[in-house]
N, C-alpha and C. Protein backbone atom coordinates (compact mmCIF):
# COMPACT_ATOMS: atom_id res chain seq x y z
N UNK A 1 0.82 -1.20 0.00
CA UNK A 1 0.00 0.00 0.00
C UNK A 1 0.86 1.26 0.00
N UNK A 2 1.85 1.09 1.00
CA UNK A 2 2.68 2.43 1.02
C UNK A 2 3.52 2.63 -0.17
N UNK A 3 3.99 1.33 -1.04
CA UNK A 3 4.63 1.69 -2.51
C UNK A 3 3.73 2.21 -3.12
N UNK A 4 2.51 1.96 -3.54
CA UNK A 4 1.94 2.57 -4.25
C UNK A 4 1.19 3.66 -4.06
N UNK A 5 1.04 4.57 -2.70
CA UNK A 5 1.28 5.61 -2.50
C UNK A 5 2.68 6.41 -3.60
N UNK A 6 3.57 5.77 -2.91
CA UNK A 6 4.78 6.91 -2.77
C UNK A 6 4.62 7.06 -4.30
N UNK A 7 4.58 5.66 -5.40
CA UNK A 7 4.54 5.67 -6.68
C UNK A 7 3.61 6.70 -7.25
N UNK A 8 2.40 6.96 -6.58
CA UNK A 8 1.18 8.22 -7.08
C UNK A 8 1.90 9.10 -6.81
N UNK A 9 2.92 9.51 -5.71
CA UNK A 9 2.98 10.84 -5.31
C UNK A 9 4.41 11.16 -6.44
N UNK A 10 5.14 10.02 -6.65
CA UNK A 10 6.18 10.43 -7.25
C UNK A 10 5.73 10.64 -9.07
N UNK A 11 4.70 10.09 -9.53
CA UNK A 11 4.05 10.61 -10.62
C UNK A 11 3.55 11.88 -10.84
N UNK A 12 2.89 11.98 -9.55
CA UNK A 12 2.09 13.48 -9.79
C UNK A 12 3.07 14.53 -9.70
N UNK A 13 4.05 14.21 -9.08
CA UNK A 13 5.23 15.27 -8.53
C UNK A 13 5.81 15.24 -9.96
N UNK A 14 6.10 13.98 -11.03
CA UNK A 14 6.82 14.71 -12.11
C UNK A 14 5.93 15.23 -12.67
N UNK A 15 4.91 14.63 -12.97
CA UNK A 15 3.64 15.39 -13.91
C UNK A 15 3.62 16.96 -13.54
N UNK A 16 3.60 17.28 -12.72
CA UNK A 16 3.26 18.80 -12.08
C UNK A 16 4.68 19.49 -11.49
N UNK A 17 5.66 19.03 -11.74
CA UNK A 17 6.83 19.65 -11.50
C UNK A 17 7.39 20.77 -12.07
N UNK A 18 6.90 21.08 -13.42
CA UNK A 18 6.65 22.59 -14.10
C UNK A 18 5.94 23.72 -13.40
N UNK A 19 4.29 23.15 -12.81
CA UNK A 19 3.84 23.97 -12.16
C UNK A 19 4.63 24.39 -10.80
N UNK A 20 5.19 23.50 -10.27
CA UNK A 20 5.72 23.49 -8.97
C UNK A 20 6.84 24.84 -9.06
N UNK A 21 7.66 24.49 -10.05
CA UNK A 21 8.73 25.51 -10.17
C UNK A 21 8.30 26.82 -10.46
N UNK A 22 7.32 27.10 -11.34
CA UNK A 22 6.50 28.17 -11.78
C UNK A 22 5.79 29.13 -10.68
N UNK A 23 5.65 27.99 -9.25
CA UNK A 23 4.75 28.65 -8.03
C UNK A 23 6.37 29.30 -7.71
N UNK A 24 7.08 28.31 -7.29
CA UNK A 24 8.39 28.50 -6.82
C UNK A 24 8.54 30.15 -7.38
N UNK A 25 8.91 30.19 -8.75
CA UNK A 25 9.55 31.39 -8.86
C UNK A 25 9.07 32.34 -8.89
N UNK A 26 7.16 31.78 -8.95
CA UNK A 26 6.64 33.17 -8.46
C UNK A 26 6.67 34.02 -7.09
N UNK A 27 7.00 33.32 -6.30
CA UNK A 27 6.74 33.75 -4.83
C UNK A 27 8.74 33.62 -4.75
N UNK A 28 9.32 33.57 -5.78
CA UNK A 28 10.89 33.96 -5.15
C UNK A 28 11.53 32.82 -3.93
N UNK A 29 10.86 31.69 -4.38
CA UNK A 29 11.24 30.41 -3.56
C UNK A 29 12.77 29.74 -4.25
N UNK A 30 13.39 29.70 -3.79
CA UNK A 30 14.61 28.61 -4.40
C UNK A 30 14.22 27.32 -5.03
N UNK A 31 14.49 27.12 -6.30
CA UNK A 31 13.98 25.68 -6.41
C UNK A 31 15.15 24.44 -5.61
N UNK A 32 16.11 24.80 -4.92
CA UNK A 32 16.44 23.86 -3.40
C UNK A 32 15.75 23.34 -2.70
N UNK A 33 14.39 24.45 -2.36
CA UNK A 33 13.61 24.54 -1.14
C UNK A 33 12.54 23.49 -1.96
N UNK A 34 11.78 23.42 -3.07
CA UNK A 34 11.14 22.63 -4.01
C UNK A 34 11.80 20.85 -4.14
N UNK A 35 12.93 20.46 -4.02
CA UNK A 35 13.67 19.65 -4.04
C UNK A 35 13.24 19.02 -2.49
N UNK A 36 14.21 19.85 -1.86
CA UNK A 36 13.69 19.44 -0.06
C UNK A 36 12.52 18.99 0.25
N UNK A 37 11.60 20.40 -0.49
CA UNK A 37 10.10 19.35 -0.01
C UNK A 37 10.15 18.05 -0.46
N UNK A 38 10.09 17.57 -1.77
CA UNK A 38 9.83 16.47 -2.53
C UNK A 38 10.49 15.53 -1.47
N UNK A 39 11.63 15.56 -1.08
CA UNK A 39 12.61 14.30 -0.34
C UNK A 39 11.66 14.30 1.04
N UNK A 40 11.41 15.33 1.65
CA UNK A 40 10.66 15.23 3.02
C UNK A 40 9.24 14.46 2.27
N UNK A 41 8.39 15.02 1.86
CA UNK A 41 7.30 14.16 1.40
C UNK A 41 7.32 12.97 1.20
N UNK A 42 8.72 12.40 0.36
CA UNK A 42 8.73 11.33 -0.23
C UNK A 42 8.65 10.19 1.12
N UNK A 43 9.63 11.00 1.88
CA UNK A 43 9.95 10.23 3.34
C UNK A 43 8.92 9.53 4.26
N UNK A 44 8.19 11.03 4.09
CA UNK A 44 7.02 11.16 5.29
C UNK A 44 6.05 9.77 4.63
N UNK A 45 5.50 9.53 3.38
CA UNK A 45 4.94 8.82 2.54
C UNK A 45 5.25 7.30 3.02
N UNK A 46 6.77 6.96 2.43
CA UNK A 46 7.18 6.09 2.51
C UNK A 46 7.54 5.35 4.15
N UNK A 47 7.35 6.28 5.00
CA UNK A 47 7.38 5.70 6.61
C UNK A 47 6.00 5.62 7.03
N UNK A 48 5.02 6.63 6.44
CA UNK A 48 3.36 6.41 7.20
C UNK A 48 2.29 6.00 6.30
N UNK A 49 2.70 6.32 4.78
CA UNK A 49 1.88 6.09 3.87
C UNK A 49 1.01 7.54 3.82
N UNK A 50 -0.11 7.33 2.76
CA UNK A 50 -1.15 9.23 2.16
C UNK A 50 -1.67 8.50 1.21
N UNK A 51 -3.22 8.64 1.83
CA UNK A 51 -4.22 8.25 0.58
C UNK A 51 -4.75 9.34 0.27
N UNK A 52 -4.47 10.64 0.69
CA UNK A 52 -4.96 11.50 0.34
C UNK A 52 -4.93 12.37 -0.88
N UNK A 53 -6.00 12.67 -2.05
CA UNK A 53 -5.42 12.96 -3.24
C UNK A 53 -5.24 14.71 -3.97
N UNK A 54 -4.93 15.46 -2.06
CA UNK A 54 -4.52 16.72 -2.62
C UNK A 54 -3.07 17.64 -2.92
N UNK A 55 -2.15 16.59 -3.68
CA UNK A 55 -1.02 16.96 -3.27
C UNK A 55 -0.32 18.31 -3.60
N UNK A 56 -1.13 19.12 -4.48
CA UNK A 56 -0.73 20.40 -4.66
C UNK A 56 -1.09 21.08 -3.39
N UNK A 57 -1.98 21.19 -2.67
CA UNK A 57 -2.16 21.63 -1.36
C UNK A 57 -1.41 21.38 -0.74
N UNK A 58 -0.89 19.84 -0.58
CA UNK A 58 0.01 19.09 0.88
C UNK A 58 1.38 19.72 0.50
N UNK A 59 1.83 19.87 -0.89
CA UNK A 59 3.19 20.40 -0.96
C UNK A 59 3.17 21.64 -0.96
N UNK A 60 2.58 22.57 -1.20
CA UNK A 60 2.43 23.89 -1.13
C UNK A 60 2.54 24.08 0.27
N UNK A 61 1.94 23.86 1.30
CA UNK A 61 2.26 23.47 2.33
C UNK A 61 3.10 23.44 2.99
N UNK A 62 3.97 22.33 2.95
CA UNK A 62 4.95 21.76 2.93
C UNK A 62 6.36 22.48 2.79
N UNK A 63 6.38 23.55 0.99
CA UNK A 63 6.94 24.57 0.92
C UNK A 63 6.72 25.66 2.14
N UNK A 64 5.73 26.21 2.43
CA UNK A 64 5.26 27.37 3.08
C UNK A 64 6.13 26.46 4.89
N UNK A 65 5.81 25.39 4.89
CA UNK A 65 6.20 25.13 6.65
C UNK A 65 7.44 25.09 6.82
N UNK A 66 8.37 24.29 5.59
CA UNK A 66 9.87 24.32 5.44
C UNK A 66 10.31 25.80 5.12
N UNK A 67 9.80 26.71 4.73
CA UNK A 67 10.32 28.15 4.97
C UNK A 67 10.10 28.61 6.16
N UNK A 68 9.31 28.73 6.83
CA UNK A 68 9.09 29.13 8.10
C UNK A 68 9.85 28.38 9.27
N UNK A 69 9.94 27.17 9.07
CA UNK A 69 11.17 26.31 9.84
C UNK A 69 12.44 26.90 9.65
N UNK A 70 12.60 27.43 8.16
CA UNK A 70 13.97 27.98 8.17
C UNK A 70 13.93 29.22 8.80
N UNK A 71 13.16 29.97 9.20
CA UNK A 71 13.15 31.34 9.51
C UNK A 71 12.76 31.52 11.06
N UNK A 72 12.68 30.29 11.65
CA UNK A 72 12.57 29.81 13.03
C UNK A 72 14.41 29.56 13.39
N UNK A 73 14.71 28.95 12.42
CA UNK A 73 16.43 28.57 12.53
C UNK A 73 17.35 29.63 12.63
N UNK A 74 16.66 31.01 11.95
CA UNK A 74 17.93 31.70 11.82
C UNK A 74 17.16 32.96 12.69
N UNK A 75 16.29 32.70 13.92
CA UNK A 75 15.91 33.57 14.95
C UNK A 75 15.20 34.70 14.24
N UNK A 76 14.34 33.84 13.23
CA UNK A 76 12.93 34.70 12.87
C UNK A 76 13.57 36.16 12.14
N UNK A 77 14.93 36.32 11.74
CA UNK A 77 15.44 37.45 11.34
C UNK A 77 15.40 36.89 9.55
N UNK A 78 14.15 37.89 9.11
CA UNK A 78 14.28 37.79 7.43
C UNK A 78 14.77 38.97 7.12
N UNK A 79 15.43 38.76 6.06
CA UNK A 79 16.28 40.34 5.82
C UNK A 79 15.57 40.54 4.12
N UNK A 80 15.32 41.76 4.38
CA UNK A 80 14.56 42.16 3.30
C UNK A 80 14.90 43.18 2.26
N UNK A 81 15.31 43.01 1.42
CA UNK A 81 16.13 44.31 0.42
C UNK A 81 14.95 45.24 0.31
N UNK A 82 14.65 46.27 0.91
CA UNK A 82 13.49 47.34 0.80
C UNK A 82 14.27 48.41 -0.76
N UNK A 83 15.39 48.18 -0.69
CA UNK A 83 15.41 49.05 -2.47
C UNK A 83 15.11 47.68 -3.66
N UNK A 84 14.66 46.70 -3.32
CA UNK A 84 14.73 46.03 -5.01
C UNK A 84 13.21 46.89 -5.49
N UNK A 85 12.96 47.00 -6.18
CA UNK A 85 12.17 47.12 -7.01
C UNK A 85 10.61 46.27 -6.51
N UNK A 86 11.63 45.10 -6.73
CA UNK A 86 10.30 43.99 -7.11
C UNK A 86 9.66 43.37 -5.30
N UNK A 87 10.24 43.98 -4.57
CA UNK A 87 10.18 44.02 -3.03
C UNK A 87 7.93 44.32 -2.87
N UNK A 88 7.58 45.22 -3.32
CA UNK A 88 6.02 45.55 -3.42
C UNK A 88 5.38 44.09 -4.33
N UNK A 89 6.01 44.07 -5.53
CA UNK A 89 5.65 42.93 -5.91
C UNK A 89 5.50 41.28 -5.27
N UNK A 90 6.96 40.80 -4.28
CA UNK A 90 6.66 40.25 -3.53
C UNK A 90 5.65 39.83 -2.59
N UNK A 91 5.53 41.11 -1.97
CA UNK A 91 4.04 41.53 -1.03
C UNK A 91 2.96 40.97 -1.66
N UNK A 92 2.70 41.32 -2.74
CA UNK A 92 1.54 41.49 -3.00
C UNK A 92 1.12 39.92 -3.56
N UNK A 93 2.59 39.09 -4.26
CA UNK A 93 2.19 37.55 -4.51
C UNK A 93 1.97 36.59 -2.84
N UNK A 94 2.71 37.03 -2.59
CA UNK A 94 2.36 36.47 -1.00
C UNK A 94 1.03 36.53 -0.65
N UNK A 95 0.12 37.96 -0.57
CA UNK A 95 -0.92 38.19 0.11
C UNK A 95 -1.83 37.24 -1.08
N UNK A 96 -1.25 36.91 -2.27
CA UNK A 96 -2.50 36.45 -3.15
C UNK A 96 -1.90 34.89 -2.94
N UNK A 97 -1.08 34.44 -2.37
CA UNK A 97 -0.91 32.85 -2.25
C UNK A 97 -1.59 32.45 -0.70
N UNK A 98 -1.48 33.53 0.06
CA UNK A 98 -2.32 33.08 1.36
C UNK A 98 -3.98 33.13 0.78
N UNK A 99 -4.80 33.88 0.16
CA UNK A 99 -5.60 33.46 -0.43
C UNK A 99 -6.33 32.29 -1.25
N UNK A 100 -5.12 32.02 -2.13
CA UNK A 100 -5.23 30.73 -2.74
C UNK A 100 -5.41 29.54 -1.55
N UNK A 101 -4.46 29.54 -0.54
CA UNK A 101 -4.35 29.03 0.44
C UNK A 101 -5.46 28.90 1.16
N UNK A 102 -6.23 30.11 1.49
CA UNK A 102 -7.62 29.50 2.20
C UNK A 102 -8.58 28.87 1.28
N UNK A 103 -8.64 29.63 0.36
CA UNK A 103 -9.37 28.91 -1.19
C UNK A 103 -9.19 27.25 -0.71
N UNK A 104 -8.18 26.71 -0.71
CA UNK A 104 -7.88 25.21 -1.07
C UNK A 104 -8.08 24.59 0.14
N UNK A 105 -7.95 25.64 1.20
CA UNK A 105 -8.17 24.95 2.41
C UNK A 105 -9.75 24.62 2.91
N UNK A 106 -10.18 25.99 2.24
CA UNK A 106 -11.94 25.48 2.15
C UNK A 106 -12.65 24.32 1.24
N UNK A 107 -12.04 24.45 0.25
CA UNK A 107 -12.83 23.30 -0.73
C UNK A 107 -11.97 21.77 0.03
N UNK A 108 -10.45 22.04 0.58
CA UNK A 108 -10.33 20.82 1.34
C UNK A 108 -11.36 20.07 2.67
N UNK A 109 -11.87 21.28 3.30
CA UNK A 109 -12.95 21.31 4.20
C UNK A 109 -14.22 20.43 3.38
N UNK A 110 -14.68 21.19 2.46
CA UNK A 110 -15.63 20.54 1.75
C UNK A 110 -15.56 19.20 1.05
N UNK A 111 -14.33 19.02 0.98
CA UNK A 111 -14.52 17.24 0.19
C UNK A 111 -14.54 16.49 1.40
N UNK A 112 -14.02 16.63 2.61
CA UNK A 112 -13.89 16.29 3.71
C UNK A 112 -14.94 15.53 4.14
N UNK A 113 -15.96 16.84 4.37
CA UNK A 113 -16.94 16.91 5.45
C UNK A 113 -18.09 15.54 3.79
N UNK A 114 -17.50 15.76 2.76
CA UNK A 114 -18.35 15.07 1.76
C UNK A 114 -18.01 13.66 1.75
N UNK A 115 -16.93 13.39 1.97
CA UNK A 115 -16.56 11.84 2.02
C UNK A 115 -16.51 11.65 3.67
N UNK A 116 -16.68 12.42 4.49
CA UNK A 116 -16.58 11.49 5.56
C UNK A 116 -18.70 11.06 5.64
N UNK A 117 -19.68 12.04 5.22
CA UNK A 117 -20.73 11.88 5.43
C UNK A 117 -21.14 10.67 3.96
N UNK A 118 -20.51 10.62 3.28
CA UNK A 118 -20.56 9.19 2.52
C UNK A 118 -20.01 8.26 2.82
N UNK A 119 -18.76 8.29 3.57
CA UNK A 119 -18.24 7.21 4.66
C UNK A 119 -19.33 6.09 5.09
N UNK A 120 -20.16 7.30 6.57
CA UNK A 120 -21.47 6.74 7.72
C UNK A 120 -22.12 6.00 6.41
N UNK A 121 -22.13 6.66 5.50
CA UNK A 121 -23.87 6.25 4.67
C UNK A 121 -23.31 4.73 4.53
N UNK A 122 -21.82 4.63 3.92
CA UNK A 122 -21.33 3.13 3.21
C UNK A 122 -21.41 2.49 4.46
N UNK A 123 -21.21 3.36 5.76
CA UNK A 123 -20.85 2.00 6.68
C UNK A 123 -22.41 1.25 6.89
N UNK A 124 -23.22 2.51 6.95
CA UNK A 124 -24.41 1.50 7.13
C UNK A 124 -25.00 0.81 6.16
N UNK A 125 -24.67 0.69 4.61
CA UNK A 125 -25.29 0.06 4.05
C UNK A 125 -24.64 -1.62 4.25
N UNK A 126 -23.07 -1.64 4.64
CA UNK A 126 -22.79 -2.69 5.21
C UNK A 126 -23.22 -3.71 6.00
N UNK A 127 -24.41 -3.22 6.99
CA UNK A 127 -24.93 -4.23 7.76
C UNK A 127 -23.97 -4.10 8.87
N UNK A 128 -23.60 -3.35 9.91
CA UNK A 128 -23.13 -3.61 10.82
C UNK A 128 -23.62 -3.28 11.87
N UNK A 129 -23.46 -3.84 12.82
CA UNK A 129 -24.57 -3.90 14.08
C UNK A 129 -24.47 -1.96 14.53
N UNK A 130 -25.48 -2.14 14.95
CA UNK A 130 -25.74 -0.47 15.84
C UNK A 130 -24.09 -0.46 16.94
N UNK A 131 -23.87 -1.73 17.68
CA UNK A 131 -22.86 -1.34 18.53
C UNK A 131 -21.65 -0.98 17.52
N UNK A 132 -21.38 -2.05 16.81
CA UNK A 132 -19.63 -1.32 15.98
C UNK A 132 -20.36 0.11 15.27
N UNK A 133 -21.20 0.21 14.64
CA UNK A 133 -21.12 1.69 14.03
C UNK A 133 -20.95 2.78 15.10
N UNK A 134 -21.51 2.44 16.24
CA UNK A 134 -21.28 3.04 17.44
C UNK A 134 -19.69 3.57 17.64
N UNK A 135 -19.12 2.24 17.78
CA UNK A 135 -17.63 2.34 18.01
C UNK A 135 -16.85 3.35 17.27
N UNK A 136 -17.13 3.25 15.38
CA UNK A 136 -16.53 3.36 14.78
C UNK A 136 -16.78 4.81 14.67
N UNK A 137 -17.87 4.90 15.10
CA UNK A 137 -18.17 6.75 14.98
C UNK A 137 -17.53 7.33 16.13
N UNK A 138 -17.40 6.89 17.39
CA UNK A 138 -16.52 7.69 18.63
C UNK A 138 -14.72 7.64 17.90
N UNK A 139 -14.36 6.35 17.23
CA UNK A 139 -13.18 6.76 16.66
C UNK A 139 -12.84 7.52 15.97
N UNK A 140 -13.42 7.75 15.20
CA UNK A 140 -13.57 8.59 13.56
C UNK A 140 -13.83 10.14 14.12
N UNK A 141 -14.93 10.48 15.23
CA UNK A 141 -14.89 11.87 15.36
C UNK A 141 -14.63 12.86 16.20
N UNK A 142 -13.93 11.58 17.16
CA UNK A 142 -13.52 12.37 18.32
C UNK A 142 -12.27 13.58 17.97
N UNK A 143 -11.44 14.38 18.96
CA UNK A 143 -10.71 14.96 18.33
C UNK A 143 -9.37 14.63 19.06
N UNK A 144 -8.15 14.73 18.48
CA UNK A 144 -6.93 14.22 18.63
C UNK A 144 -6.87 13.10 18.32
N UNK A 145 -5.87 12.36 18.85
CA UNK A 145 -5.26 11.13 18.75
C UNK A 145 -6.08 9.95 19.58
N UNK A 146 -7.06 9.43 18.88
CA UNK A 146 -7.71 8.56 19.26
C UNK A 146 -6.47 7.04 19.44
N UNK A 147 -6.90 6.61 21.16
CA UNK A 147 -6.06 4.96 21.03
C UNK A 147 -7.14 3.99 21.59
N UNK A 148 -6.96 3.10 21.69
CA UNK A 148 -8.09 2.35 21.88
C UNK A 148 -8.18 1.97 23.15
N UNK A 149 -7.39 2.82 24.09
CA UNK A 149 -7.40 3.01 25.39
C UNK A 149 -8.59 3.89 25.74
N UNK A 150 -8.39 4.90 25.15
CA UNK A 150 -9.82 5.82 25.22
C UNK A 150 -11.01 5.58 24.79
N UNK A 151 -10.20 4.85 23.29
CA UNK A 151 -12.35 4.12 22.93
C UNK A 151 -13.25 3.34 24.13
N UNK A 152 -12.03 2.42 24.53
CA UNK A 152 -12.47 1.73 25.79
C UNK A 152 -13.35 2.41 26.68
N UNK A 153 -12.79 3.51 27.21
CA UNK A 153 -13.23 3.81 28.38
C UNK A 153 -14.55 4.86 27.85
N UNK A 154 -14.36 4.95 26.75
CA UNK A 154 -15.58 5.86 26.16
C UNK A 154 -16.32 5.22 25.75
N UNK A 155 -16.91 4.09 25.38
CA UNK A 155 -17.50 3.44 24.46
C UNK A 155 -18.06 2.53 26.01
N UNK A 156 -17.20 1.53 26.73
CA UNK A 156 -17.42 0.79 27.59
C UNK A 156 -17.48 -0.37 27.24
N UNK A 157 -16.91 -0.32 26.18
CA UNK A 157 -16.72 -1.77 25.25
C UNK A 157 -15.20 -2.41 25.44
N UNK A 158 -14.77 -3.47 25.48
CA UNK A 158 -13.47 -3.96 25.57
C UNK A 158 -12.72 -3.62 24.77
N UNK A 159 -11.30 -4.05 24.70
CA UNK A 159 -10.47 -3.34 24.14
C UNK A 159 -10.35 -3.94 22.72
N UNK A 160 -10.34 -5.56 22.96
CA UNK A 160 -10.37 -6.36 21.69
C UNK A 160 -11.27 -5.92 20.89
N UNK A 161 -12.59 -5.84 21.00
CA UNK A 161 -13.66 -5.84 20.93
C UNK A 161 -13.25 -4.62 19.93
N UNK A 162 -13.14 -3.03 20.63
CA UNK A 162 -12.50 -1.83 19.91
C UNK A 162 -11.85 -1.74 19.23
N UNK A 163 -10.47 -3.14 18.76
CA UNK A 163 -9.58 -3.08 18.15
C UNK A 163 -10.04 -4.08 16.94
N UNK A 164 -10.98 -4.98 17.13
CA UNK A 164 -11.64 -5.86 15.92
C UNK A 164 -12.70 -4.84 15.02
N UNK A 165 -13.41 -4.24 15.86
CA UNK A 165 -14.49 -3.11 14.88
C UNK A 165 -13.88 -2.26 14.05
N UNK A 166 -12.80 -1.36 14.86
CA UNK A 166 -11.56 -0.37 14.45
C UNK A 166 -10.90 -1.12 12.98
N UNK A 167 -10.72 -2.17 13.08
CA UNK A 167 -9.67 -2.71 12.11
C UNK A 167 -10.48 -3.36 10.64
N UNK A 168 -11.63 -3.99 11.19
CA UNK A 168 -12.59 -4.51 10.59
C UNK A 168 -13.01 -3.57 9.18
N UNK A 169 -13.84 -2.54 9.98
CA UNK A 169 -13.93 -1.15 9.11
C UNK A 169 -13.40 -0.80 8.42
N UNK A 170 -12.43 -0.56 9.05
CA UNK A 170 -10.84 0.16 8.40
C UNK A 170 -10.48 -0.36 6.71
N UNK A 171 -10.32 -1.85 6.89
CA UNK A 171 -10.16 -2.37 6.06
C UNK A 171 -11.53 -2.60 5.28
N UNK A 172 -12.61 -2.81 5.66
CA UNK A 172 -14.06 -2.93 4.21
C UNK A 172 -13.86 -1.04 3.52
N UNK A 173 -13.12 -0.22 4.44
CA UNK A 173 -13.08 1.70 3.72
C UNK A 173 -12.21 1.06 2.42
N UNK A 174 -10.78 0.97 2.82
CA UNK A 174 -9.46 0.22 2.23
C UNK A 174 -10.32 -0.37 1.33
N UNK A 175 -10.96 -0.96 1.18
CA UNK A 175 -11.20 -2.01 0.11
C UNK A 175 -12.12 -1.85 -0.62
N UNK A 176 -13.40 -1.06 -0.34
CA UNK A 176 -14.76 -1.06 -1.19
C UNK A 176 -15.46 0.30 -1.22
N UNK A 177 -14.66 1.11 -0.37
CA UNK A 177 -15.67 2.52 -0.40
C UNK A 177 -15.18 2.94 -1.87
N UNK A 178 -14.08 3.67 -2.24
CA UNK A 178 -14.12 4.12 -3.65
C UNK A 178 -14.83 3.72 -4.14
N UNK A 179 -15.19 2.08 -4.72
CA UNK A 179 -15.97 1.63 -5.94
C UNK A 179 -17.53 1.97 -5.43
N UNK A 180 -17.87 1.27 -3.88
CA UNK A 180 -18.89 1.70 -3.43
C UNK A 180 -19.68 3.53 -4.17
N UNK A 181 -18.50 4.44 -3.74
CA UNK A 181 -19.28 5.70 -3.73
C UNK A 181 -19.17 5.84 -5.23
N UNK A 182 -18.50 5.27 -6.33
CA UNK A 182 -18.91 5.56 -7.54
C UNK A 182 -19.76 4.81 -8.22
N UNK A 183 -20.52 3.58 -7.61
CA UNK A 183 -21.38 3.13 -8.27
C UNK A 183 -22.50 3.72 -7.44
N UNK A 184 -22.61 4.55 -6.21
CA UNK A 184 -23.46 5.05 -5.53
C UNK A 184 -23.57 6.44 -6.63
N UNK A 185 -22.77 7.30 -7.16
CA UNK A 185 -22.97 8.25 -7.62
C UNK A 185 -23.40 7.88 -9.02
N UNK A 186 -23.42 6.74 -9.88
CA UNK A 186 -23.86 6.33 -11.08
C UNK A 186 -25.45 6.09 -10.53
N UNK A 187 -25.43 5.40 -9.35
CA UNK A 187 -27.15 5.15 -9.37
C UNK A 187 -27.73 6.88 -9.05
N UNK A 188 -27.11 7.60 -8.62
CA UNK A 188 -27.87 8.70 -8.14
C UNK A 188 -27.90 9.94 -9.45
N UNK A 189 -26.97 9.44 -10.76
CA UNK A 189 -26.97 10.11 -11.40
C UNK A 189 -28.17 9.22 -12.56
N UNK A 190 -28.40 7.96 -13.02
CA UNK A 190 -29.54 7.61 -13.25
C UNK A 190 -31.07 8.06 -12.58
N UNK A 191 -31.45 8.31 -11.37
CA UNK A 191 -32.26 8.75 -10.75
C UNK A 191 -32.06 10.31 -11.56
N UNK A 192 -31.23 10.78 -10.84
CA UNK A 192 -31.20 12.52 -11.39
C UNK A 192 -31.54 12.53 -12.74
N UNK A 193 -31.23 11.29 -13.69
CA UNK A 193 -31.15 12.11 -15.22
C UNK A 193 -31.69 11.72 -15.76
């Protein structure tokens, strides 16, 4: 699973590696700093795995946190040529990439809140008892770092018990929701049309 992650991410990264450089030199980024990301991503990928399919967001990102890490390193002192010219220009791509930035961060909100509420729908068309959907919903929406120490004591269900529903799920998402929600959106687009 995690190769073929890293394999999507290392496709899309060449596919879009023009655009990448193009953001780069608009905002006066080093393409070093473009490089770095790619190796940190690649890393992060290849040790935890990302099914997630927004990677112009996650690296943009990524860029924006590895600059600010650097500017944490050298005691938050950015030195700024106030005679270049293109110094106003700077400003002003910045203030329009934090824009873009909420832009992507909202429609990220919105696919979100859209696949996790098609999630519930798949889990229940599964047939699973009221108690695991139970379970699986205190995992899924609690906030932080859910362990199954806490489901336990929240749920009042055993631990096995938490860790068979947890895993169970996990894997019918892994395995059948994609096809699930696109033959769900073919029947709903027959109805609609």
């Amino acid at each position: 699973m995690i190769e073929t992650d890293v394999q999507r991410f290392n496709t899309w990264f060449g596919n879009n590696y023009c655009i990448l450089q193009r953001y780069c030199k608009r905002y006066r980024i080093e393409e070093d700093t473009l490089n770095d990301v790619y190796i940190n991503v690649h890393d992060r990928i290849t040790r935890s795995g990302y099914t997630e399919s927004y990677w112009m967001t996650y690296v943009k990102r990524s860029i924006r946190n590895l600059r600010i890490n650097e500017g944490k390193r050298n005691n938050g002192k950015h030195f700024i040529d106030y005679h270049n010219e293109d110094y106003s220009n700077t400003v002003e791509a910045t203030l329009q990439e934090i824009d873009e930035t909420e832009r992507d961060t909202l429609q990220y909100r919105e696919d979100v809140m859209y696949f996790s509420k098609m999630m519930f729908k798949f889990i229940e068309t599964r047939m699973y008892s009221s108690e695991w959907q139970f379970v699986f919903r205190c995992y899924y929406l609690m906030e932080g770092r859910m362990t199954y120490a806490k489901l336990t004591t929240m749920t009042g269900y055993n631990k096995n018990l938490c860790t068979k529903v947890i895993q169970t799920i996990k894997k019918d998402i892994r395995d059948n929701f994609l096809q699930w929600l696109k033959d769900d959106e073919r029947r709903s687009n027959r109805i609609n049309g």
